[in-house]
Protein backbone atom coordinates (compact mmCIF):
# COMPACT_ATOMS: atom_id res chain seq x y z
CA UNK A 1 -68.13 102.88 260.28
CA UNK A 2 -69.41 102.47 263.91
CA UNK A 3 -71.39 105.41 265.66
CA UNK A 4 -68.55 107.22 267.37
CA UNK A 5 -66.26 107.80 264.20
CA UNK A 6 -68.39 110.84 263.46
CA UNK A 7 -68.43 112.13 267.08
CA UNK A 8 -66.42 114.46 268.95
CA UNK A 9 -65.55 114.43 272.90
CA UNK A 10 -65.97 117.42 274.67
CA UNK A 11 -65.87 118.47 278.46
CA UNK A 12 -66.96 121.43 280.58
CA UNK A 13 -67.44 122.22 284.05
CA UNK A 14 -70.89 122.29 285.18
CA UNK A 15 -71.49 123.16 288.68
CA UNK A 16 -72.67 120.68 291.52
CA UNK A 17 -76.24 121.14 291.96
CA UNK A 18 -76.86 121.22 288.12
CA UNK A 19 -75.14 118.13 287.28
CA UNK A 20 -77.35 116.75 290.24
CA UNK A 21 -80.40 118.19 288.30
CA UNK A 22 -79.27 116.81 284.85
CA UNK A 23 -78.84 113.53 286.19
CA UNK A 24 -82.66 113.80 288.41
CA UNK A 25 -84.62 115.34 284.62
CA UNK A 26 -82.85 112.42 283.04
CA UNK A 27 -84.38 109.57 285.11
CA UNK A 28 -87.54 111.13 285.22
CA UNK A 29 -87.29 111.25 281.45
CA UNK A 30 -86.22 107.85 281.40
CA UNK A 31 -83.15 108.74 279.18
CA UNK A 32 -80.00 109.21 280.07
CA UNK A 33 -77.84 112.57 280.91
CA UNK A 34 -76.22 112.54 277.69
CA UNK A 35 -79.14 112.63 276.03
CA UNK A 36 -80.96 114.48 277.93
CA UNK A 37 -77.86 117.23 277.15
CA UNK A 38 -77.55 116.16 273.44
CA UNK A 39 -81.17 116.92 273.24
CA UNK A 40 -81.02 120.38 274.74
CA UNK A 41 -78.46 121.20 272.57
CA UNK A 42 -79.57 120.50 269.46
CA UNK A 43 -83.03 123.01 270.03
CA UNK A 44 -80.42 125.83 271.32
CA UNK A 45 -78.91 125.30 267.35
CA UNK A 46 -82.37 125.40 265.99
CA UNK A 47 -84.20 127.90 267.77
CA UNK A 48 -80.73 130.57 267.04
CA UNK A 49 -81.04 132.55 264.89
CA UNK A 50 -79.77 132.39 261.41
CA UNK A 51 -77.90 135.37 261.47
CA UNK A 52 -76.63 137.73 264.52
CA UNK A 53 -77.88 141.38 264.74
CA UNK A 54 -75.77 143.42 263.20
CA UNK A 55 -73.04 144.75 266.01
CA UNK A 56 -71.77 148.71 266.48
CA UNK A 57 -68.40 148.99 264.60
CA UNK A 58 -66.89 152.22 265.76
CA UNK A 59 -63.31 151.46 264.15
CA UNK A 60 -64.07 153.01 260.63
CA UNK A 61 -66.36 155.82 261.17
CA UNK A 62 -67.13 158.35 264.04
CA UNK A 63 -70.52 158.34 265.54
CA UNK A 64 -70.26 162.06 265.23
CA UNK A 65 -68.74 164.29 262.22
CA UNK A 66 -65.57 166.05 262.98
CA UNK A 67 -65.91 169.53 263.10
CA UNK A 68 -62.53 170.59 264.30
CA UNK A 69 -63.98 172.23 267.33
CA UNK A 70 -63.55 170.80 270.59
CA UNK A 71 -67.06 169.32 272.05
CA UNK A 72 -66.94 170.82 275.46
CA UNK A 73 -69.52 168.91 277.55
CA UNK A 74 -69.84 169.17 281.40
CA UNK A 75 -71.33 166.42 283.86
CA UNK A 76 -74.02 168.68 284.38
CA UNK A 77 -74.84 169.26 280.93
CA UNK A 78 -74.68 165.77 279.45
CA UNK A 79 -76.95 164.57 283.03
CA UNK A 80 -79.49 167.91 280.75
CA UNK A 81 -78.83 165.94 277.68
CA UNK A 82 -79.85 162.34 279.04
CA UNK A 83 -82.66 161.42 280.38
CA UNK A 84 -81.94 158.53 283.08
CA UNK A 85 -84.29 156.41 284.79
């Protein structure tokens, strides 16, 4: 089974001046660009985390109760509510 057989090829666009860079922290590694990337990659898997926050899901419950009055709310008043920065 030679090296590649367990591989995949993949391409992206990376712009100009960081391709340039990539190719400049390679040499003065003294490994190659691919490596260099491979390399980078592989601590962006490891440092991740093992599982993703858990996200907002709005689609089976309200953030607020129904009350079957309507919530009247001006600018003003939710500007009262908030404080901003």
């Amino acid at each position: 089974m030679s090296p590649k057989a367990d591989t995949v090829r993949t391409s992206l666009d990376v712009p100009r001046s960081l391709h340039r860079q990539v190719h400049e922290a390679a040499a003065r590694k003294g490994c190659s660009a691919r490596q260099l990337i491979l390399a980078a990659i592989e601590t962006a898997v490891r440092e991740a985390p093992a599982k993703p926050g858990k996200r907002l899901d709005l689609r089976n419950r309200p953030l607020l109760p129904r009350t079957g009055k309507p919530i009247d709310l001006s600018n003003d008043r939710i500007y009262d509510l908030i404080q901003f920065p």
